[in-house]
Protein backbone atom coordinates (compact mmCIF):
# COMPACT_ATOMS: atom_id res chain seq x y z
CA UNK A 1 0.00 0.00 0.00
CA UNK A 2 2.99 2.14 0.77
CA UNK A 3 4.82 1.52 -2.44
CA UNK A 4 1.80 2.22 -4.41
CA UNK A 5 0.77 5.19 -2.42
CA UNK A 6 4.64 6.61 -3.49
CA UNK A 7 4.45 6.03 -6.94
CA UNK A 8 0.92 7.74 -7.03
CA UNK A 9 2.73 11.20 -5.59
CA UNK A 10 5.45 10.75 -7.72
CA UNK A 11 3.37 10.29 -10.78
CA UNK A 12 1.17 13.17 -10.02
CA UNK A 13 4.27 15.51 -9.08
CA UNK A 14 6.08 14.39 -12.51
CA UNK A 15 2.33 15.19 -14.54
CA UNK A 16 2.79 18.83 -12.69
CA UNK A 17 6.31 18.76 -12.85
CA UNK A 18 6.31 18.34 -16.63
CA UNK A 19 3.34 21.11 -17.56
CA UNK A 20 5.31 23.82 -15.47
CA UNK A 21 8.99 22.68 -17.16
CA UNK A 22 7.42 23.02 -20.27
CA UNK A 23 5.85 26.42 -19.84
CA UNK A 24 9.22 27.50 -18.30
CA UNK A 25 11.07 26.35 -21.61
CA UNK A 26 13.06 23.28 -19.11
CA UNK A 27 13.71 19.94 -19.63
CA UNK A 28 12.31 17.72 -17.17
CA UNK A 29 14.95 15.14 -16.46
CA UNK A 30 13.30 13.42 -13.78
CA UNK A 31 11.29 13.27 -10.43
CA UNK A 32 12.19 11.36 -7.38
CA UNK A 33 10.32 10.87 -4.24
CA UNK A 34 11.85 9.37 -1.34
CA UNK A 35 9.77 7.86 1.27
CA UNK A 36 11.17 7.17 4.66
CA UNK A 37 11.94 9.15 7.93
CA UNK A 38 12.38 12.00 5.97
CA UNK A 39 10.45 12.45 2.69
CA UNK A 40 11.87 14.28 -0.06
CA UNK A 41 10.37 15.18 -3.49
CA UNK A 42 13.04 15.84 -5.70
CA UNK A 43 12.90 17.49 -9.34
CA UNK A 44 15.86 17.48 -11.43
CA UNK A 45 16.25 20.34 -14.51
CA UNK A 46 17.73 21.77 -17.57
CA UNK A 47 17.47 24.14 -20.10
CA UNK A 48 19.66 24.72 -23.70
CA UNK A 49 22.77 26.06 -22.39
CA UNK A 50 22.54 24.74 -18.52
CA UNK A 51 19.94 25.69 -15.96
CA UNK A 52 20.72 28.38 -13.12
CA UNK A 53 20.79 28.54 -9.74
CA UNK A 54 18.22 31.39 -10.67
CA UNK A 55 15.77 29.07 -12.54
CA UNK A 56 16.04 26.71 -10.18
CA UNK A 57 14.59 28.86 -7.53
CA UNK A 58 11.83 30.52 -9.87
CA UNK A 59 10.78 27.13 -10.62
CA UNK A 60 10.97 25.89 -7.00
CA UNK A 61 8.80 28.78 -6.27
CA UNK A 62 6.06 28.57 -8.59
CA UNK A 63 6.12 24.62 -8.52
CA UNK A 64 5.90 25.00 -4.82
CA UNK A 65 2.12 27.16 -5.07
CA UNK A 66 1.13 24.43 -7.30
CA UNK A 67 1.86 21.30 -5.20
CA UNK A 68 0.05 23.63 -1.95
CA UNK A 69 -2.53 24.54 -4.04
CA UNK A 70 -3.24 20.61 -5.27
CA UNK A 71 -2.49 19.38 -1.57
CA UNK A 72 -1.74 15.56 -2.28
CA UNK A 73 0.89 15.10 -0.01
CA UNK A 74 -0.39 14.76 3.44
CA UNK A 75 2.76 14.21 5.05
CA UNK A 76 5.31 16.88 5.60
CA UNK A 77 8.56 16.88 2.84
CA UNK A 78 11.12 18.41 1.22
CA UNK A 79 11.00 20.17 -1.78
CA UNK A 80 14.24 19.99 -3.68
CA UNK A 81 14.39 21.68 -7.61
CA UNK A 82 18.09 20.93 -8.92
CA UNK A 83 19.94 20.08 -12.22
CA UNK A 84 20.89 16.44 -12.89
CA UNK A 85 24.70 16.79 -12.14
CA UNK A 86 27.43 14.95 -13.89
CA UNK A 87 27.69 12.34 -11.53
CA UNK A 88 23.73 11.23 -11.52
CA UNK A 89 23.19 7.38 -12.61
CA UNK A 90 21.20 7.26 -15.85
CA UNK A 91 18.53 4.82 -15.44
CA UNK A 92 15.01 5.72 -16.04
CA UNK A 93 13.80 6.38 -20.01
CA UNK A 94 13.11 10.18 -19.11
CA UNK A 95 16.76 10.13 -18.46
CA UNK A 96 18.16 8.28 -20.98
CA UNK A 97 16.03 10.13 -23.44
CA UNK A 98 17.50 13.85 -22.11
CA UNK A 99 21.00 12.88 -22.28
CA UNK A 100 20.62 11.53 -25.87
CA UNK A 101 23.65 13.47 -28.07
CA UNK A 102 25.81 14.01 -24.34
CA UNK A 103 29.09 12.62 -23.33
CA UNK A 104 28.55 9.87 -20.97
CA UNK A 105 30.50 7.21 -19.53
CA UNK A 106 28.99 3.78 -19.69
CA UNK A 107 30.70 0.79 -17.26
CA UNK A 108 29.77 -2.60 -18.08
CA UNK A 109 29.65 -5.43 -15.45
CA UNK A 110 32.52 -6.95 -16.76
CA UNK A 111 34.09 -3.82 -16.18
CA UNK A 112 34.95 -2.53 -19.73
CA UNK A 113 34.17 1.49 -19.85
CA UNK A 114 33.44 3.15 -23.07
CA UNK A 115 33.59 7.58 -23.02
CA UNK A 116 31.49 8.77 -25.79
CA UNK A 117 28.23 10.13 -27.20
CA UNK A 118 24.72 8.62 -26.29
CA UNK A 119 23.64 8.48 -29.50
CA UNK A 120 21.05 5.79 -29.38
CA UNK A 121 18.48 4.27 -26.70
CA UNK A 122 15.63 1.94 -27.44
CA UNK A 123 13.61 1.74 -24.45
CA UNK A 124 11.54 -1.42 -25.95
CA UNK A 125 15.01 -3.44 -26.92
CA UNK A 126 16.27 -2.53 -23.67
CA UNK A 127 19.74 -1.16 -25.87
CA UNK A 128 21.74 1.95 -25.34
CA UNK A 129 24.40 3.07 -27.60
CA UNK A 130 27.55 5.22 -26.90
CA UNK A 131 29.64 6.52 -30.13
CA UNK A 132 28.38 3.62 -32.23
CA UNK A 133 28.82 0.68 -29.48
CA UNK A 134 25.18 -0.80 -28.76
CA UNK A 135 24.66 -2.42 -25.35
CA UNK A 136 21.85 -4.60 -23.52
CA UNK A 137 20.44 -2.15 -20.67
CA UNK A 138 20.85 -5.10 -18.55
CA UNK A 139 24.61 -5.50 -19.10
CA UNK A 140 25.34 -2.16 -17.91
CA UNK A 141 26.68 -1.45 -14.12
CA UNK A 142 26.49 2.77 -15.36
CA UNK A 143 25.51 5.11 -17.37
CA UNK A 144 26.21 8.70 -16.70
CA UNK A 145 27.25 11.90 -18.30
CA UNK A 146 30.87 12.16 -18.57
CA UNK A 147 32.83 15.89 -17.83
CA UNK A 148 35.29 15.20 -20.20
């Protein structure tokens, strides 16, 4: 009941999460909530050129109204709006999808690394593809942009 009851709140804060990203001209990279002693919703941005500290806090803002105003959290939380980082694991197809044409790292479980591009993802085939290298989602230990 718990598990479902999360994955309601995070579906509804994504559906709101999304509309206001999109007015705001972001890219919605993903929404996390964390259920536990301390609950945490968690919305990760970015924009053409990098999201700012400064749209991070008009969106936190605005995004905040809109959860108060929709009141489907009954518990008390967190409210964190952020950008993805470089060091965020790549995991979800919202997530995949955004960092499609990026330098990422990908680590296999046998422990070979390929640096490259992301420059495919099939969410159905379960297959990624870095700089022309295709992969089975399920052979990879990481996926995540790379700073270099």
């Amino acid at each position: 009941m718990r598990e479902e009851r999360a994955k309601e709140i995070e579906r509804k804060a994504e559906e709101m999460a999304e509309k206001l990203a999109n007015e705001m001209n972001f890219t919605l990279v993903d929404v996390e909530w964390k259920d536990g002693r301390y609950r945490t919703l968690r919305i990760f941005l970015d924009k053409e050129g990098g999201i700012t500290i400064r749209d991070t806090e008009r969106f936190l803002r605005i995004y905040s109204d809109m959860l108060d105003a929709e009141d489907f959290i009954e518990q008390s939380y967190e409210l964190e709006v952020s950008s993805p980082g470089l060091d965020r694991k790549l995991s979800k197809p919202r997530e995949i999808n955004w960092a499609l044409g990026k330098k990422v790292i990908l680590i296999l479980k046998d422990g070979r690394t390929y640096r490259g591009v992301l420059d495919y993802y099939n969410e159905e085939e379960g297959t990624v593809g870095v700089s022309g290298h295709f992969f089975k989602q399920e052979d990879v230990a990481l996926l995540r942009l790379d700073e270099v």
